[in-house]
C-alpha atoms as a PDB file:
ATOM      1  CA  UNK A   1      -4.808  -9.817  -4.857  1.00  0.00           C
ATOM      2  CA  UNK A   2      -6.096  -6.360  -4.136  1.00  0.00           C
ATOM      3  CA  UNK A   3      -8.832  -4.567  -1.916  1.00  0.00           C
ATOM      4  CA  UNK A   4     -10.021  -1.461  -2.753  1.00  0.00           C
ATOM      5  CA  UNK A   5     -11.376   1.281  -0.463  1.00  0.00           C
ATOM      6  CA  UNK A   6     -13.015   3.936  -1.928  1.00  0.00           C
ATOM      7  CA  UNK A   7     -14.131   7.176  -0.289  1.00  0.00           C
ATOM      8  CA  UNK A   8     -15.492  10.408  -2.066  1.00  0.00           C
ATOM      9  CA  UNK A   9     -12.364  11.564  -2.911  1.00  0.00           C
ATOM     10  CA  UNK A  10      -9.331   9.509  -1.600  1.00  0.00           C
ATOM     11  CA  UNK A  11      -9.056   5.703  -1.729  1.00  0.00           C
ATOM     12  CA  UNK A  12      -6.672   3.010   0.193  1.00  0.00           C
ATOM     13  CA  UNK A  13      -5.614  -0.075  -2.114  1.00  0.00           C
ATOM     14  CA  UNK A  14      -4.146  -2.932  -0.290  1.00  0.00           C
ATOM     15  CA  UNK A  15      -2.415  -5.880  -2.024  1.00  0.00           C
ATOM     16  CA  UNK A  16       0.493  -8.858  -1.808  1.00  0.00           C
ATOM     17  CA  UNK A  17       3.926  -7.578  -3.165  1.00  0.00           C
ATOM     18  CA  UNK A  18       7.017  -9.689  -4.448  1.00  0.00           C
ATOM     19  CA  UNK A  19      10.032  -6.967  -4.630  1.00  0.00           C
ATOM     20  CA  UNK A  20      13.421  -7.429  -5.576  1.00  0.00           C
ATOM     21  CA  UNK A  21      15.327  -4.348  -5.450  1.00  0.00           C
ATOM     22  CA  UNK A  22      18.492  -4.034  -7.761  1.00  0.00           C
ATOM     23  CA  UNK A  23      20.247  -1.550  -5.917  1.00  0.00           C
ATOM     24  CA  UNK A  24      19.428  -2.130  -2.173  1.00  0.00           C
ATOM     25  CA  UNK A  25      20.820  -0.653   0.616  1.00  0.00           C
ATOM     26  CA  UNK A  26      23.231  -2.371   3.397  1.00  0.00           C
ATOM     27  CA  UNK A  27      21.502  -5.059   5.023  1.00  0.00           C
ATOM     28  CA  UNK A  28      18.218  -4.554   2.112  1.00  0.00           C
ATOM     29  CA  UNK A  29      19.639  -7.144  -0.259  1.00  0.00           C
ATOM     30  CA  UNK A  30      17.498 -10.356  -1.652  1.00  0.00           C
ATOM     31  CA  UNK A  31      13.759 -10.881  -2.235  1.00  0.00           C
ATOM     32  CA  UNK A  32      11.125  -9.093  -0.270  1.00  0.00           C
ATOM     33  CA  UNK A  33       7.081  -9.967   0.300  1.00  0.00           C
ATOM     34  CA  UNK A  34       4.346  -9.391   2.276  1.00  0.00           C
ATOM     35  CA  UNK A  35       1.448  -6.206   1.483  1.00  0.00           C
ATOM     36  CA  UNK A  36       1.618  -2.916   0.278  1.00  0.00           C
ATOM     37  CA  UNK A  37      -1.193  -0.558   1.737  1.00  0.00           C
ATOM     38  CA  UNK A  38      -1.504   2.672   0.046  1.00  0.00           C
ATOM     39  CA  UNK A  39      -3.642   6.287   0.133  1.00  0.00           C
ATOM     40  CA  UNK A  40      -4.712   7.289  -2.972  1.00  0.00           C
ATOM     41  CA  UNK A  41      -6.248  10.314  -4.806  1.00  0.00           C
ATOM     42  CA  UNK A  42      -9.369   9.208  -6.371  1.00  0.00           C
ATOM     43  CA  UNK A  43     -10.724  11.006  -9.871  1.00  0.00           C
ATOM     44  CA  UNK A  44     -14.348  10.376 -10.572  1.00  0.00           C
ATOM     45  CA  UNK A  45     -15.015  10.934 -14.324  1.00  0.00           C
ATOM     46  CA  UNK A  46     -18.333  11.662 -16.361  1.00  0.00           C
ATOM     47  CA  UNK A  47     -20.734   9.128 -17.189  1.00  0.00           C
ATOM     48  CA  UNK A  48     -20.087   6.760 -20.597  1.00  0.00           C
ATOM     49  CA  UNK A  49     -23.666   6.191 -21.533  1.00  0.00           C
ATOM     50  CA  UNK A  50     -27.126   7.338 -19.780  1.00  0.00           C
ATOM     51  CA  UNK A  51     -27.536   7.818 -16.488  1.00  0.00           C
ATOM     52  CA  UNK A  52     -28.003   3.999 -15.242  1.00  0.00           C
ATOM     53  CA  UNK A  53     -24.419   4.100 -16.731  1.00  0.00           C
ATOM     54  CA  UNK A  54     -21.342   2.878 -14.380  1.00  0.00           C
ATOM     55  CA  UNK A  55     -19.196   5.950 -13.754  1.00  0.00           C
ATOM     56  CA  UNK A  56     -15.555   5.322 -14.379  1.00  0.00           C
ATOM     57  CA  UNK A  57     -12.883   5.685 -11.044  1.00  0.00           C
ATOM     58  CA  UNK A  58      -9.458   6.046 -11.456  1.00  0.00           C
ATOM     59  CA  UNK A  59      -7.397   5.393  -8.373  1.00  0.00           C
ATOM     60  CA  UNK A  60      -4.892   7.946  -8.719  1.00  0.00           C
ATOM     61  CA  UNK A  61      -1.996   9.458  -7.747  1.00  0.00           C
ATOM     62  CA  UNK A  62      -0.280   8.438  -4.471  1.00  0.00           C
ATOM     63  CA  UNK A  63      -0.285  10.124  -1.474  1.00  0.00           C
ATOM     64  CA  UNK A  64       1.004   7.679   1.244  1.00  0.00           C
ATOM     65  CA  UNK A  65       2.161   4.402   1.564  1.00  0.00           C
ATOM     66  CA  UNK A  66       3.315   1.422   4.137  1.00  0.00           C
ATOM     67  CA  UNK A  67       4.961  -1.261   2.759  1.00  0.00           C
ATOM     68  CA  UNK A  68       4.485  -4.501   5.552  1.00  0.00           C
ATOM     69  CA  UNK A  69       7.155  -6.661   4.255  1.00  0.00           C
ATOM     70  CA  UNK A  70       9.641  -9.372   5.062  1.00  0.00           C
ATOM     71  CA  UNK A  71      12.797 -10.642   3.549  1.00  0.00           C
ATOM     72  CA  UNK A  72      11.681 -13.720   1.663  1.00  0.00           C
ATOM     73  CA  UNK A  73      14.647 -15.554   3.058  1.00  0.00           C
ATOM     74  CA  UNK A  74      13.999 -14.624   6.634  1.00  0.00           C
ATOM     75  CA  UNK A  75      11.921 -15.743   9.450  1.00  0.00           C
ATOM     76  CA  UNK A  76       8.000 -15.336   9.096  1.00  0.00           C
ATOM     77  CA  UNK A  77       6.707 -12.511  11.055  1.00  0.00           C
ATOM     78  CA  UNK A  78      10.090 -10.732  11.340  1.00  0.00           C
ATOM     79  CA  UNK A  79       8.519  -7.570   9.365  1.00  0.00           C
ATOM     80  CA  UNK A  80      12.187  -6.984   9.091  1.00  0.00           C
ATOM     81  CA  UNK A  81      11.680  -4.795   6.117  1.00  0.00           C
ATOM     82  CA  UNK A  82       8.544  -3.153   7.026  1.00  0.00           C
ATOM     83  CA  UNK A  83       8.220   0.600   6.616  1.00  0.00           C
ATOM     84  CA  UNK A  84       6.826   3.679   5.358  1.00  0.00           C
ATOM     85  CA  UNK A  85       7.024   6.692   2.660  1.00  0.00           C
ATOM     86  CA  UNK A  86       5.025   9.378   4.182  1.00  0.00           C
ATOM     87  CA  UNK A  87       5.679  11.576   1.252  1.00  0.00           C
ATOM     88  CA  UNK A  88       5.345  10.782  -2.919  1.00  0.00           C
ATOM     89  CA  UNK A  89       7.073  13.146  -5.547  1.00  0.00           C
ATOM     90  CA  UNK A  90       4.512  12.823  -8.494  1.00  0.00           C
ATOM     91  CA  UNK A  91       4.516   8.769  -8.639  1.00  0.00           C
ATOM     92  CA  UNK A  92       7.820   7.759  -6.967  1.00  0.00           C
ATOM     93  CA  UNK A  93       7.701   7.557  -2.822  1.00  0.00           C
ATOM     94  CA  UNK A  94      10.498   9.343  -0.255  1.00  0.00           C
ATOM     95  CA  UNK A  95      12.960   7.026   0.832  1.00  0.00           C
ATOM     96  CA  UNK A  96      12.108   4.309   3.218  1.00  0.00           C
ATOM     97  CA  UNK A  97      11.079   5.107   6.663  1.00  0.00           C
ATOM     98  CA  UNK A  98      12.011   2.345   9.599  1.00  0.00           C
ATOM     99  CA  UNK A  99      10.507   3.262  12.718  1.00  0.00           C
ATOM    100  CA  UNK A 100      10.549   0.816  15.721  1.00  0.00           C
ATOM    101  CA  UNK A 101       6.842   1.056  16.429  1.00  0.00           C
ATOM    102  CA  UNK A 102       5.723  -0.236  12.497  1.00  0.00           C
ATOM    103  CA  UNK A 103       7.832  -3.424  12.898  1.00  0.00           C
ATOM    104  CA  UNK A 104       6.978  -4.025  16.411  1.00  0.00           C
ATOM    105  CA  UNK A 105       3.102  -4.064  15.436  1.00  0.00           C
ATOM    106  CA  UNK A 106       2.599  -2.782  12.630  1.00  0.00           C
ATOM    107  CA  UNK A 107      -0.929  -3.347  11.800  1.00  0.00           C
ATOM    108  CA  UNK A 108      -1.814  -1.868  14.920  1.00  0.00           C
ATOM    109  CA  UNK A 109       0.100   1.180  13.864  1.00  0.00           C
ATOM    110  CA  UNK A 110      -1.591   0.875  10.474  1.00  0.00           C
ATOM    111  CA  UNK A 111      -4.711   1.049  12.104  1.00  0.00           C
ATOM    112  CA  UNK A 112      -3.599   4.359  14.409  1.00  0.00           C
ATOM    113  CA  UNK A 113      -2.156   5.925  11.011  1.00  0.00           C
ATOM    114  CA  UNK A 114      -5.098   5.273   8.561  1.00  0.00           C
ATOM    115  CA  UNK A 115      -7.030   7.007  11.276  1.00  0.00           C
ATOM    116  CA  UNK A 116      -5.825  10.042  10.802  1.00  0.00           C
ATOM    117  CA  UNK A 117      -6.093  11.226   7.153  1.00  0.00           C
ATOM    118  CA  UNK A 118      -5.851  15.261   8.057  1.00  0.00           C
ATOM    119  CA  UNK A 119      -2.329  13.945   9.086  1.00  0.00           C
ATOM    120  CA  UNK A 120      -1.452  12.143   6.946  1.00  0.00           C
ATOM    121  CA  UNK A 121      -1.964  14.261   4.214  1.00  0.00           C
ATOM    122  CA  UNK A 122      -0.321  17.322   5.873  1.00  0.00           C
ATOM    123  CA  UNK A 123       2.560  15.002   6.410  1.00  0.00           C
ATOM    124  CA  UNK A 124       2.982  14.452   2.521  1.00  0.00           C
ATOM    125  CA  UNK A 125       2.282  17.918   1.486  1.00  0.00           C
ATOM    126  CA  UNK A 126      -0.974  17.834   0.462  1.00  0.00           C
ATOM    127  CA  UNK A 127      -3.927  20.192   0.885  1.00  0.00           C
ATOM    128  CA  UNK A 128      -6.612  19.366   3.461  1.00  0.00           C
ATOM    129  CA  UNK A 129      -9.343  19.601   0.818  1.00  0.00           C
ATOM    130  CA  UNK A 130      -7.438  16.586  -1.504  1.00  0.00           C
ATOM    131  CA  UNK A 131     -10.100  14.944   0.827  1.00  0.00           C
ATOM    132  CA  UNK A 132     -14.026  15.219   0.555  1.00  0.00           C
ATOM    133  CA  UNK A 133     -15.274  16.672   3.856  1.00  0.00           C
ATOM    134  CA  UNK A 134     -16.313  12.991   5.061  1.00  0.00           C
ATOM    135  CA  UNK A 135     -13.936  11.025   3.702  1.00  0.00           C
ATOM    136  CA  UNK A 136     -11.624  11.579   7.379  1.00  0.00           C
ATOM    137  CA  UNK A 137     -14.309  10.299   9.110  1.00  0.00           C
ATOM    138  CA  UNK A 138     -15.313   7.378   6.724  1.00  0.00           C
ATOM    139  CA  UNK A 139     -11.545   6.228   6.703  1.00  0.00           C
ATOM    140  CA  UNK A 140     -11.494   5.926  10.611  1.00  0.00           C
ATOM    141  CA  UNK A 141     -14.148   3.871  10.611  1.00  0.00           C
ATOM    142  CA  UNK A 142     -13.445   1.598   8.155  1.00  0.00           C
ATOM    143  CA  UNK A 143      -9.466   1.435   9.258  1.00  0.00           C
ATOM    144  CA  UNK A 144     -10.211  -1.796  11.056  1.00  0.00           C
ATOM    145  CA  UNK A 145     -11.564  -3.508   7.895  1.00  0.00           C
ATOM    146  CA  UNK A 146      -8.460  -2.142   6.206  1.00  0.00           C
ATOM    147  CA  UNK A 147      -6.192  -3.974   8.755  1.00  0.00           C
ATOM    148  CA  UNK A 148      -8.225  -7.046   8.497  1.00  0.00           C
ATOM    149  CA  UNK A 149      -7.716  -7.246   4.961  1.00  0.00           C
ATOM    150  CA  UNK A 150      -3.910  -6.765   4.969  1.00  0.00           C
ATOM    151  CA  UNK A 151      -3.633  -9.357   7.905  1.00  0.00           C
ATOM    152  CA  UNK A 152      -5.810 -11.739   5.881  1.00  0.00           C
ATOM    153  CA  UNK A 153      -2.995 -10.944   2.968  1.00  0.00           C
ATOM    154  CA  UNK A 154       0.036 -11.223   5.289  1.00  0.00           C
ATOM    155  CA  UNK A 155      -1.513 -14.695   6.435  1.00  0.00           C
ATOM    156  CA  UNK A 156      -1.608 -15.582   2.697  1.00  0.00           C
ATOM    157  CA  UNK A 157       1.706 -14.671   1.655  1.00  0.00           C
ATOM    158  CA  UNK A 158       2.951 -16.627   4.740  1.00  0.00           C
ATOM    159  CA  UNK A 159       1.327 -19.551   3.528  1.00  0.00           C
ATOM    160  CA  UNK A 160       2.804 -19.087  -0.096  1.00  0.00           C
ATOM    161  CA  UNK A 161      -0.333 -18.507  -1.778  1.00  0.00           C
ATOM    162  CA  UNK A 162       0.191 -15.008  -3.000  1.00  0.00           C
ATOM    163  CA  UNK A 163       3.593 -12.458  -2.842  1.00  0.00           C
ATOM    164  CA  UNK A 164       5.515 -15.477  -4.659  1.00  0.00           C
ATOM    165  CA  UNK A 165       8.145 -14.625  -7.253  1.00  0.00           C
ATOM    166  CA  UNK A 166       7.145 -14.018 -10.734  1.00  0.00           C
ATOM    167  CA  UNK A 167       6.379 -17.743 -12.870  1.00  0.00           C
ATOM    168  CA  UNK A 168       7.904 -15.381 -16.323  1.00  0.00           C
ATOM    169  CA  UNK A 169      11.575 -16.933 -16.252  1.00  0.00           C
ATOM    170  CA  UNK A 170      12.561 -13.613 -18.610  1.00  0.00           C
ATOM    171  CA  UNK A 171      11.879 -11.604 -15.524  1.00  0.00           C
ATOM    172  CA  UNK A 172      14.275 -12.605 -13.404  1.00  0.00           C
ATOM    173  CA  UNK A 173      17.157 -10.917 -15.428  1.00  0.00           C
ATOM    174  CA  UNK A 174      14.581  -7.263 -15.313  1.00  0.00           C
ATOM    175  CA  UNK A 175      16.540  -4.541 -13.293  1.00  0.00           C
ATOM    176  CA  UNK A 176      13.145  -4.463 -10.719  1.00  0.00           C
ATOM    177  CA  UNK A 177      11.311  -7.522 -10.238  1.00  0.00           C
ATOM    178  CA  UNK A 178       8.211  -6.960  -8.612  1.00  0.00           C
ATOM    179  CA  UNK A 179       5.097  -9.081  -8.346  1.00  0.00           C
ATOM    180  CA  UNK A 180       1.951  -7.651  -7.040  1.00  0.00           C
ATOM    181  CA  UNK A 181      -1.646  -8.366  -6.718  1.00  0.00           C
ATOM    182  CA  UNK A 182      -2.221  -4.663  -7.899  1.00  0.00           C
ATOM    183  CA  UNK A 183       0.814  -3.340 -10.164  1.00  0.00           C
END
């Protein structure tokens, strides 16, 4: 499943994630769920038709990302795996970032994080004005909704209904296998 927030000119997409990684690191090894919230560049592009038209959005490159996850095999609510890539080279994030505060409560630190775009975004290298001059604002407020939708998703994925493994039997032998309301 996946939520899309769209400002003028960033976005956040939240969504369930099954991940298997084939070459995890010490004490990273076996399935991994939960929800992936990420900041993303949005493109606007020209109209298809007259001007009643719908205008095409592409949710773009990445700028950000926490990944609010659990080892499938663990206990619920361990966020055992939970953390962060604060920076993205092109399409592929930084390495993971644990810190104590995002496992301890981490949509609380969600929240704190989402509210502050001009940091965020200075964080991962990118220019103040990859933002439209609202869209700061517009993200603070509407960081609570955000949260609400990734805890309605984390309550989901507890309950099995969504970040299950893929049903495709041929993926299981895939180097990656990675199932995702979004991808």
């Amino acid at each position: 499943m996946l939520y899309a927030f769209g400002f003028e000119r960033v976005g956040v997409v939240v969504g369930d994630l099954y991940f298997v990684d084939p070459r995890p690191a010490k004490g990273q090894e076996g399935a991994e769920h939960g929800v992936r919230v990420e900041l993303r560049v949005l493109e606007r592009g020209a109209l298809n038709g007259s001007i009643y038209s719908a205008q095409p959005i592409e949710v773009g490159r990445p700028i950000w990302r926490a990944d609010l996850l659990e080892s499938v095999a663990g206990r619920p609510g361990s966020f055992d795996r939970t953390h962060y890539h604060p920076v993205f080279r092109d399409w592929d994030p930084s390495s993971r970032v644990f810190v104590r505060e995002l496992s301890a409560d981490p949509l609380g630190w969600l929240g704190e994080n989402l509210a502050d775009l001009d940091g965020l975004l200075a964080a991962a290298g990118f220019p103040a004005d990859t933002a439209g001059p609202d869209d700061a604002d517009h993200l603070r407020g509407v960081a609570p909704e955000i949260v609400a939708a990734a805890r309605r998703l984390l309550d989901r994925v507890r309950a099995g209904e969504l970040g299950s493994a893929p049903r495709d039997p041929t993926s299981v032998g895939e180097p990656v296998s990675i199932r995702a309301g979004w991808l």
